[in-house]
N, C-alpha and C. Protein backbone atom coordinates (compact mmCIF):
# COMPACT_ATOMS: atom_id res chain seq x y z
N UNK A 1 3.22 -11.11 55.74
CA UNK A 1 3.90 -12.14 54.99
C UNK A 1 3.11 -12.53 53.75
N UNK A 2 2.08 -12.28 54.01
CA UNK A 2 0.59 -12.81 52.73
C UNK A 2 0.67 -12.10 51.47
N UNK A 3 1.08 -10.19 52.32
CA UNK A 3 0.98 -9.70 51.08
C UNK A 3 2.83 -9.32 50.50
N UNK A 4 3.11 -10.05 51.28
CA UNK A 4 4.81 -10.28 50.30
C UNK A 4 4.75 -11.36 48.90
N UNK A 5 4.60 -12.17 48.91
CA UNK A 5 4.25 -13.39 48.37
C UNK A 5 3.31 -12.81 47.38
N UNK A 6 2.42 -12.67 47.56
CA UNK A 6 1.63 -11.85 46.66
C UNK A 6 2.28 -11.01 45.44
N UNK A 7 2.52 -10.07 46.14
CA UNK A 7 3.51 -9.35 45.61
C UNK A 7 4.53 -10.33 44.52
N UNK A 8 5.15 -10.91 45.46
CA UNK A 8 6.26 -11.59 44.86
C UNK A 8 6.02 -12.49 43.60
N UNK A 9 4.41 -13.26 43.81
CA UNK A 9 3.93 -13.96 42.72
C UNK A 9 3.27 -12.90 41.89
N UNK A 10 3.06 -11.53 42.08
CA UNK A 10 2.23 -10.64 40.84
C UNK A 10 3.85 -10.12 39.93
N UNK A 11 5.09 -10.30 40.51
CA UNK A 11 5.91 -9.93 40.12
C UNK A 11 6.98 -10.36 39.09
N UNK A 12 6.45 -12.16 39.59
CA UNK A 12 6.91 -12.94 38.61
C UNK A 12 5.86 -12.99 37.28
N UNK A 13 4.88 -12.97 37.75
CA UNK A 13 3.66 -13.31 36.61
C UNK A 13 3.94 -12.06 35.45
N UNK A 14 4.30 -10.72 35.81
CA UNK A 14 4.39 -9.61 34.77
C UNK A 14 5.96 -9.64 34.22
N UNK A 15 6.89 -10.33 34.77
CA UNK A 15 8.14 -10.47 34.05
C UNK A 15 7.73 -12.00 32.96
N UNK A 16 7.10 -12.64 33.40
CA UNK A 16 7.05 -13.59 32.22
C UNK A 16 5.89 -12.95 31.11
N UNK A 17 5.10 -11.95 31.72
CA UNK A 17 4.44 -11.73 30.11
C UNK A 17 5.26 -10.83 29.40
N UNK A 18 6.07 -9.54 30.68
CA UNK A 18 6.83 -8.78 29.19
C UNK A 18 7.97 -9.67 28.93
N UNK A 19 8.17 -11.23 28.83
CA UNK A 19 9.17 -11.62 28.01
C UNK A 19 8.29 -12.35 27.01
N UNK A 20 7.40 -12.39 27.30
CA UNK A 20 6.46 -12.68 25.87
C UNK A 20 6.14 -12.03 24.80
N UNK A 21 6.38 -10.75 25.07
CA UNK A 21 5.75 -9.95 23.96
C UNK A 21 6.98 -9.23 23.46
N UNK A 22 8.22 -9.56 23.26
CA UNK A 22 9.33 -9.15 22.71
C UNK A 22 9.04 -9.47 21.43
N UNK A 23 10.30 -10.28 20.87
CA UNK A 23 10.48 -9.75 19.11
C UNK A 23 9.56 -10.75 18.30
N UNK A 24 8.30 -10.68 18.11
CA UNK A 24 7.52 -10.86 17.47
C UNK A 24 7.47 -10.96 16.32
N UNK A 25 8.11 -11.71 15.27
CA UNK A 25 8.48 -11.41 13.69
C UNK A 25 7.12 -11.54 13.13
N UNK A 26 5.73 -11.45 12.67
CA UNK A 26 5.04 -11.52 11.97
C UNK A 26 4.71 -11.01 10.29
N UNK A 27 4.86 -11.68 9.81
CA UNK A 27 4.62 -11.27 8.39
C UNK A 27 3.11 -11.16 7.92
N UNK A 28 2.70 -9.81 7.45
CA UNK A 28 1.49 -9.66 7.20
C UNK A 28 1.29 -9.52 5.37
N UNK A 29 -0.08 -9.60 4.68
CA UNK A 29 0.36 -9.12 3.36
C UNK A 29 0.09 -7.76 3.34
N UNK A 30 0.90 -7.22 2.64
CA UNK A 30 1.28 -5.95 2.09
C UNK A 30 -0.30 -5.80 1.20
N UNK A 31 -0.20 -3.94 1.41
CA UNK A 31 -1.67 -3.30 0.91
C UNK A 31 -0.85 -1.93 -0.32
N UNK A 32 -1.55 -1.97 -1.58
CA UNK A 32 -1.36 -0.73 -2.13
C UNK A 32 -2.41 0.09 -2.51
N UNK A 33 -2.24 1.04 -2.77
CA UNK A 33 -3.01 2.31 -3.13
C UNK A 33 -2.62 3.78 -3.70
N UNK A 34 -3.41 4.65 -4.35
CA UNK A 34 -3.12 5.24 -5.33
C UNK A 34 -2.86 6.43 -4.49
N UNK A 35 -1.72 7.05 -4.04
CA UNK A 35 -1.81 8.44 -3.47
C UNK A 35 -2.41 9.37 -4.26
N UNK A 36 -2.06 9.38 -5.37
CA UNK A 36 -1.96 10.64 -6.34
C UNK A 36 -1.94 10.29 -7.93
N UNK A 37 -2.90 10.70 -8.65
CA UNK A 37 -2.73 10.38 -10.14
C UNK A 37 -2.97 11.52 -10.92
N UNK A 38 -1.83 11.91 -11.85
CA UNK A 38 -1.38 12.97 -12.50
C UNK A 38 -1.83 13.03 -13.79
N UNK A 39 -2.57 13.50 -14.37
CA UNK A 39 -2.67 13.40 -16.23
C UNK A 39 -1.60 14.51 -16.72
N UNK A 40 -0.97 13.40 -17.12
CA UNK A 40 0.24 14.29 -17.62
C UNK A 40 0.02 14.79 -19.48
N UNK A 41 0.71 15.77 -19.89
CA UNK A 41 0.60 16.73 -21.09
C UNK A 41 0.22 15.72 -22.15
N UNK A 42 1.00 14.45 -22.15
CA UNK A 42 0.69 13.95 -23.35
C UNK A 42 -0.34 12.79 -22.97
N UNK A 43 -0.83 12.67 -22.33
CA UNK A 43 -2.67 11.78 -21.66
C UNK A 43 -1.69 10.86 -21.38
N UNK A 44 -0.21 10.26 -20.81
CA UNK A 44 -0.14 9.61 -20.19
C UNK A 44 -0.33 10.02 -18.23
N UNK A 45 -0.78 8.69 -17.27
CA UNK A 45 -0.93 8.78 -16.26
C UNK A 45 0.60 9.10 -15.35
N UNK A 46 0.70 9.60 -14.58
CA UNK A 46 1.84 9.78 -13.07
C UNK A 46 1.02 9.00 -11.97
N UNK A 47 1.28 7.75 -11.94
CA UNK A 47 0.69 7.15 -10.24
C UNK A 47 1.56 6.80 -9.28
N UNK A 48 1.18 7.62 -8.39
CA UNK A 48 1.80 7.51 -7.24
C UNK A 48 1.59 6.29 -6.52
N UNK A 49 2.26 5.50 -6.06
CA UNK A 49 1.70 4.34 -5.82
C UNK A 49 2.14 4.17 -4.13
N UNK A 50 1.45 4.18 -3.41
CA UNK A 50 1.69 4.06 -1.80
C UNK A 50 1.81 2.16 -1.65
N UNK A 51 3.01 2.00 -1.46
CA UNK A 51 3.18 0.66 -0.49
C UNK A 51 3.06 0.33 1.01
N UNK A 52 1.74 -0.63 1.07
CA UNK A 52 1.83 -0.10 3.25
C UNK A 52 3.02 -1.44 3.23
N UNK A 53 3.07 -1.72 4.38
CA UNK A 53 4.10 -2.98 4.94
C UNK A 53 3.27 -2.98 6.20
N UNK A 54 2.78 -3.97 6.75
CA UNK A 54 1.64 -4.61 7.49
C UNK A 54 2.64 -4.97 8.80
N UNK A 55 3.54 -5.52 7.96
CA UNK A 55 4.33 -6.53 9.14
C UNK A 55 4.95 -5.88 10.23
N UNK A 56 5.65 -6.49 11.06
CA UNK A 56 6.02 -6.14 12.43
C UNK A 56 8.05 -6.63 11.73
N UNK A 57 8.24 -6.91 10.95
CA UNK A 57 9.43 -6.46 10.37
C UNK A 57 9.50 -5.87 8.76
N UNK A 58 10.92 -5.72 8.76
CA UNK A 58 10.97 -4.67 7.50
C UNK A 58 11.02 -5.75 6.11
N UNK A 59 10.20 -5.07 4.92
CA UNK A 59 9.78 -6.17 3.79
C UNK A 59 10.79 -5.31 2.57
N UNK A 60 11.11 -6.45 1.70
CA UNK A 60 12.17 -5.46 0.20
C UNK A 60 10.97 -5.55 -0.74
N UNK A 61 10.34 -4.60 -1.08
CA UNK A 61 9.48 -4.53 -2.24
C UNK A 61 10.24 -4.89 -3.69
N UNK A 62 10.17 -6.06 -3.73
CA UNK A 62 10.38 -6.37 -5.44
C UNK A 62 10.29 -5.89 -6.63
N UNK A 63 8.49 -6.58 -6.61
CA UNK A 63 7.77 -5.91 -8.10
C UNK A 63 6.53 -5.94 -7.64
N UNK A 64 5.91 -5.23 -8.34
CA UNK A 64 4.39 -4.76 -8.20
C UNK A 64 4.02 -4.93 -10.00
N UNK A 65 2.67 -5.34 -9.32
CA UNK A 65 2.18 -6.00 -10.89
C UNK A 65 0.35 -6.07 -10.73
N UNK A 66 -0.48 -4.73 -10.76
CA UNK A 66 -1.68 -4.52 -10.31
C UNK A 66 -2.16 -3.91 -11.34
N UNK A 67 -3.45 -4.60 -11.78
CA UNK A 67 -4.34 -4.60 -12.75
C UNK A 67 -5.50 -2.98 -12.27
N UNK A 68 -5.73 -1.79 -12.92
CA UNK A 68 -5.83 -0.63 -12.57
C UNK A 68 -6.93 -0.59 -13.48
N UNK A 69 -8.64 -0.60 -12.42
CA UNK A 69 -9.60 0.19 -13.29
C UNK A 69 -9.96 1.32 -12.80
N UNK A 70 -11.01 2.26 -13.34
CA UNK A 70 -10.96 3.55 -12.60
C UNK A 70 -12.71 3.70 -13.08
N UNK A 71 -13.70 3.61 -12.26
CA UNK A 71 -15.06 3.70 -12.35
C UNK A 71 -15.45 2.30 -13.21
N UNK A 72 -14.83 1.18 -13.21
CA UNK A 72 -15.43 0.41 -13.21
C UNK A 72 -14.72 -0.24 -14.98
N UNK A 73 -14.18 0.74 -15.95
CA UNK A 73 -13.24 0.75 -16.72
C UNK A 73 -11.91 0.38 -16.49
N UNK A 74 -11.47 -1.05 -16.95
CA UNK A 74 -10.09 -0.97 -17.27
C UNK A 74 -8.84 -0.37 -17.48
N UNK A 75 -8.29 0.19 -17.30
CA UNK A 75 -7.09 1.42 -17.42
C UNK A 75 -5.81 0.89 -17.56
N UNK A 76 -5.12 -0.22 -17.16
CA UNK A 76 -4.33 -0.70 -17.93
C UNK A 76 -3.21 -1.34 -16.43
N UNK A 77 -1.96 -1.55 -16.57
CA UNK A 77 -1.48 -2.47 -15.66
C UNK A 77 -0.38 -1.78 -15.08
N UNK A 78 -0.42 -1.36 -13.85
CA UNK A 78 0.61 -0.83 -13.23
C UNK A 78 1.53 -1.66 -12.66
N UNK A 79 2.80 -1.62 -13.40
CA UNK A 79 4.24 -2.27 -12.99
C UNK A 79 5.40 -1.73 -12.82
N UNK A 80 5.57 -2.36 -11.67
CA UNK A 80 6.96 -1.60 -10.94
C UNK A 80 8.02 -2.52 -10.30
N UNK A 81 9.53 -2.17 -10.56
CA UNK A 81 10.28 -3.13 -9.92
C UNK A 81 10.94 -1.94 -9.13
N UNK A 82 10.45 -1.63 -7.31
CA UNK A 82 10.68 -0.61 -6.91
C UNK A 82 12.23 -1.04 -6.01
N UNK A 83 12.11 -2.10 -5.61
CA UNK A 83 13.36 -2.76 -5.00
C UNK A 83 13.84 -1.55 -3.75
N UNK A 84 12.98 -1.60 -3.10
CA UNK A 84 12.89 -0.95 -1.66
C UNK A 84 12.77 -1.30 -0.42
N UNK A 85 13.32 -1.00 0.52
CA UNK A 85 12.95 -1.94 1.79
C UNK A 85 12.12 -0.82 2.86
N UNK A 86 10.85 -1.63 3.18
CA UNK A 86 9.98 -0.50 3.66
C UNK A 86 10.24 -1.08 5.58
N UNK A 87 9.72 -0.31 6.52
CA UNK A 87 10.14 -0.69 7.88
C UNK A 87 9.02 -1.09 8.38
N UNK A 88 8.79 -1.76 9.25
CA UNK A 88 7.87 -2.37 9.60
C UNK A 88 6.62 -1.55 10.03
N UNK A 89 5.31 -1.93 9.38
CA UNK A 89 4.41 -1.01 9.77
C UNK A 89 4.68 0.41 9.44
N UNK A 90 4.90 0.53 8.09
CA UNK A 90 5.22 1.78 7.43
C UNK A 90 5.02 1.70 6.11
N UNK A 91 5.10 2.77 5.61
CA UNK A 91 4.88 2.66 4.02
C UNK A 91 5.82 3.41 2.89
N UNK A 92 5.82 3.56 1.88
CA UNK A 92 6.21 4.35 0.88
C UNK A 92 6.23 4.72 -0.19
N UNK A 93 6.07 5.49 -1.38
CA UNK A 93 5.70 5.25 -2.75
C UNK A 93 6.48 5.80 -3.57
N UNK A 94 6.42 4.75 -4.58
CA UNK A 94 6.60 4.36 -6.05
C UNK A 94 5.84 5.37 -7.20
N UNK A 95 6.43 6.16 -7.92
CA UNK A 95 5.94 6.59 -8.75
C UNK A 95 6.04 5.70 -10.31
N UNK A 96 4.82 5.25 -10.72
CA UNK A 96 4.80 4.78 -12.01
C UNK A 96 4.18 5.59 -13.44
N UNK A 97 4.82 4.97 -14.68
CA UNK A 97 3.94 6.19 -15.33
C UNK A 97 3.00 4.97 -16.40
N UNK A 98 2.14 4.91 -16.57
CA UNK A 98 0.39 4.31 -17.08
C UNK A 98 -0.07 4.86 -18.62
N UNK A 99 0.26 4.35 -19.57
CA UNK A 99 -0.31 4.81 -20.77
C UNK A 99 -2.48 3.88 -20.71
N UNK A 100 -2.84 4.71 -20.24
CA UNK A 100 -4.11 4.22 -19.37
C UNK A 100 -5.04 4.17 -20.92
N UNK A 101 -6.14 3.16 -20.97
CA UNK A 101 -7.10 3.23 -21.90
C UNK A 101 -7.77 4.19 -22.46
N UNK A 102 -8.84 4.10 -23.74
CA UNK A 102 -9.16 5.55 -23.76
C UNK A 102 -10.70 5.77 -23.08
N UNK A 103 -11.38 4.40 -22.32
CA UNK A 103 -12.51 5.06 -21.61
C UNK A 103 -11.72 5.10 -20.12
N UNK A 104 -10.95 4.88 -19.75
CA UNK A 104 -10.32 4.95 -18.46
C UNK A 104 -9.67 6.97 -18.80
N UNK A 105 -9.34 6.90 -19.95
CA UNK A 105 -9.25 8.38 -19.77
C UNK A 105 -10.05 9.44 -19.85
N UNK A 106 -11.22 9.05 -20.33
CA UNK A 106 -12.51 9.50 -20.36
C UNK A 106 -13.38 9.78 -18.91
N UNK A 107 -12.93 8.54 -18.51
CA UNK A 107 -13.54 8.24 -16.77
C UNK A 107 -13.17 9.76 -15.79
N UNK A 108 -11.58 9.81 -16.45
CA UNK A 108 -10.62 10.53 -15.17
C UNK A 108 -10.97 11.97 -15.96
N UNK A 109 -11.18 12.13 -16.99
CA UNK A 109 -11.43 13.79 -17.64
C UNK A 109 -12.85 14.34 -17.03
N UNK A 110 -13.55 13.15 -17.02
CA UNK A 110 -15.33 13.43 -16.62
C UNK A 110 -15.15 13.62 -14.83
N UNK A 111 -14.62 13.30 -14.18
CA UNK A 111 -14.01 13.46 -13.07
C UNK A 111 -13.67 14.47 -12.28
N UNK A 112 -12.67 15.12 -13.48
CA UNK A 112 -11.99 16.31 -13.17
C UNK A 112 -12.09 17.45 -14.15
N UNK A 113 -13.60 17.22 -14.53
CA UNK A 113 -14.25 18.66 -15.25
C UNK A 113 -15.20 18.49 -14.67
N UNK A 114 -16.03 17.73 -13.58
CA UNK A 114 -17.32 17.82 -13.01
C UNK A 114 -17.03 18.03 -11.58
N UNK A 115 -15.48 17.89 -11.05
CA UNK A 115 -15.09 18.13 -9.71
C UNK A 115 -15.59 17.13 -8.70
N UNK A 116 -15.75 15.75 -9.37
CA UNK A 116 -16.08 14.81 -8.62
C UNK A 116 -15.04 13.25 -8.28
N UNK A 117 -15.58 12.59 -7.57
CA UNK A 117 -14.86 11.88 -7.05
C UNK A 117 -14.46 10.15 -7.62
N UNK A 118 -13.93 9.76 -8.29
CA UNK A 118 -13.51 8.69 -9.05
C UNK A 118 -13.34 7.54 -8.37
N UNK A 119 -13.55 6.23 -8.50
CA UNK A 119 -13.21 5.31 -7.92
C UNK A 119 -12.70 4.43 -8.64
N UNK A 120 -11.57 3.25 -7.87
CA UNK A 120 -10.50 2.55 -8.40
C UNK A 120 -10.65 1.31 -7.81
N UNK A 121 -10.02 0.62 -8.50
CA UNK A 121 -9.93 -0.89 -7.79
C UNK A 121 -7.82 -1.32 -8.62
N UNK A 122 -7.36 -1.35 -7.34
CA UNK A 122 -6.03 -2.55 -8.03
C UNK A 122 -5.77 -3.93 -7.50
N UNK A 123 -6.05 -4.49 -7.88
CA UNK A 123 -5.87 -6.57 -8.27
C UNK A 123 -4.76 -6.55 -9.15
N UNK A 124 -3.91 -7.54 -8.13
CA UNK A 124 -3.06 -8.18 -8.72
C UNK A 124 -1.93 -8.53 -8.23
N UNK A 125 -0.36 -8.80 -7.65
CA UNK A 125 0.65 -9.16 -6.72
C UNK A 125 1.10 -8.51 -6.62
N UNK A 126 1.66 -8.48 -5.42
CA UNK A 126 2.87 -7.73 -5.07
C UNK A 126 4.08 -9.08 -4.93
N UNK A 127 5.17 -8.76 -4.74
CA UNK A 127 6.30 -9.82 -4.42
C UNK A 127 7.15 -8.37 -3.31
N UNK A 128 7.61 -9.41 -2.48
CA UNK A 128 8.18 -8.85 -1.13
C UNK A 128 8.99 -9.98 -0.40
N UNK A 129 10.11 -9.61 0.11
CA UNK A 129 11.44 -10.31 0.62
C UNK A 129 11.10 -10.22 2.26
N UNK A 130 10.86 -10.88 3.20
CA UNK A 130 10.82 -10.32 4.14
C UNK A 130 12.10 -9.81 4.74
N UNK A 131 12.09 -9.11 5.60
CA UNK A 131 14.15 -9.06 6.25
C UNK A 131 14.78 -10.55 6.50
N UNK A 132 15.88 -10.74 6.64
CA UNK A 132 17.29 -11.60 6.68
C UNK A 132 15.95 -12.64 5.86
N UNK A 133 15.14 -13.16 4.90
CA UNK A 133 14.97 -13.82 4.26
C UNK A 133 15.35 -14.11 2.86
N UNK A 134 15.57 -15.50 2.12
CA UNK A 134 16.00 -15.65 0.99
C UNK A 134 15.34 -15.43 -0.20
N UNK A 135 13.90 -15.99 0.21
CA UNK A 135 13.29 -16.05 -1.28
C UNK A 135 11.88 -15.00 -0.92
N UNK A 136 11.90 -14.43 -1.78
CA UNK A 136 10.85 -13.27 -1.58
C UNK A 136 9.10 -13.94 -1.79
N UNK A 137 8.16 -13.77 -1.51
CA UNK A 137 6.60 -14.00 -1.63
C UNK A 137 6.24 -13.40 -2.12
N UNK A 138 5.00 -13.56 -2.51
CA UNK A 138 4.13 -13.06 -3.45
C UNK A 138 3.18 -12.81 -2.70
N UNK A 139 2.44 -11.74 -2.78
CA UNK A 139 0.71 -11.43 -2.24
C UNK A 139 0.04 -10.98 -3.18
N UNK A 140 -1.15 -11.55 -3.20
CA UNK A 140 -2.28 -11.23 -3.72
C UNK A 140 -3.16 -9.62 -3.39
N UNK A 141 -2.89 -8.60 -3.80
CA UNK A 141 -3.64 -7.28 -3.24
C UNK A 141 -4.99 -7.54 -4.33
N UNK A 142 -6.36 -6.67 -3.68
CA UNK A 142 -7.16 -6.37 -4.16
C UNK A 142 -7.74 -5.42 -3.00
N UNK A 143 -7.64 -3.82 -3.92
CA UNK A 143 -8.15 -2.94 -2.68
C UNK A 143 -8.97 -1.73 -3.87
N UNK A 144 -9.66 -1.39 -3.30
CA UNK A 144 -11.00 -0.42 -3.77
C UNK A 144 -10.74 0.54 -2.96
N UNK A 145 -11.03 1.97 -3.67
CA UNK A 145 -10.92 3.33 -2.95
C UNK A 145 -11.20 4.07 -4.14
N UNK A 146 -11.04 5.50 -3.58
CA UNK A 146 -11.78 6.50 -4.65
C UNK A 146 -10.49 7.95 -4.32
N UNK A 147 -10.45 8.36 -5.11
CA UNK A 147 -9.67 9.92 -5.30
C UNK A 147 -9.99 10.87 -5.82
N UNK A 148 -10.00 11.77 -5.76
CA UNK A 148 -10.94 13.16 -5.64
C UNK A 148 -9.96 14.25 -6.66
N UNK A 149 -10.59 15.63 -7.07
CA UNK A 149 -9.83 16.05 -7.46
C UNK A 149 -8.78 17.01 -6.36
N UNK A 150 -7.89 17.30 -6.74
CA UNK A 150 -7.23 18.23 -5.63
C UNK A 150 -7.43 20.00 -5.99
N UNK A 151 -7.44 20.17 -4.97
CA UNK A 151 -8.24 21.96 -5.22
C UNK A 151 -6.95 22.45 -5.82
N UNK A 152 -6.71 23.22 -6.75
CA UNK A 152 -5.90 24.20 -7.06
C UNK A 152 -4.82 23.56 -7.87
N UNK A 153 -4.76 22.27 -8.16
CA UNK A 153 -3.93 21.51 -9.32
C UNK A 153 -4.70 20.58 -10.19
N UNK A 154 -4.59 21.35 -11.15
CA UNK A 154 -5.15 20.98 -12.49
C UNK A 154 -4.68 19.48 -12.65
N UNK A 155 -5.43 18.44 -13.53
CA UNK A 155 -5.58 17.41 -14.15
C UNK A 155 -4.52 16.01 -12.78
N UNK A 156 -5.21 16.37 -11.48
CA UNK A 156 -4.68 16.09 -10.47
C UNK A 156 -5.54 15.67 -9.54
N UNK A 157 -5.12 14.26 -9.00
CA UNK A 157 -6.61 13.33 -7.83
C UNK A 157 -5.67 13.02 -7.04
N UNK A 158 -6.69 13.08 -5.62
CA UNK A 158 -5.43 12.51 -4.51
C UNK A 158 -6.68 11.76 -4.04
């Protein structure tokens, strides 16, 4: 009889936690980063721009508005009104095109004639809708990383 009850109370105790951990809406801030940057024919930039979505529901990417240096040089302001809805805990990218400075283009030529590895920093907002919400937010990104050249494509960093 002891170990019915038992039972019976370990049985209730695990139906009330998995009704706890159902639909969880959390909104996290959103992270970006550079998949891929292209020097294109006429020295303007191709940036690929990866949007994560943090959250545990799906976010409408607005606008993106991130201040782009590359070794520590200024390079100029990547803006985008991508108007996308990413799924929760997923990502996707935005291709923008960057008429970039001329030591920021200097940075990325010395880079990718020495076969070495570049580093970036983007600061600056994102704006994002969460799902069934009205008025979209703003986040503050600031994220640092570095991109390399890619073997076998010319004037090309991933």
């Amino acid at each position: 009889m002891k170990s019915t009850l038992k039972l019976f109370v370990a049985l209730c105790a695990l139906l009330v936690l998995a009704s706890c951990g159902g639909n969880v809406r959390r909104v996290s801030p959103p992270a970006a980063a550079i998949q891929q940057l292209t020097v294109q024919a006429n020295g303007d930039w191709r940036v690929d721009l990866r949007l994560h979505n943090y959250s545990s529901i799906s976010m409408r990417f607005d606008s993106v508005r991130l201040e782009l240096s590359v070794d520590e040089h200024a390079a100029g302001t990547v803006h985008a009104t991508p108007a996308m809805s990413i799924g929760p805990t997923s990502a996707d990218v935005v291709q923008v095109t960057l008429k970039p400075s001329a030591m920021a283009k200097i940075a990325v030529a010395d880079a990718l004639a020495t076969r070495r590895s570049l580093s970036y920093r983007l600061e600056g907002k994102v704006s994002a809708t969460p799902d069934e919400a009205s008025k979209p937010r703003e986040f503050e990104v600031d994220g640092r990383s570095a991109l390399n050249p890619a073997p076998g494509l010319d004037g090309v960093l991933r």
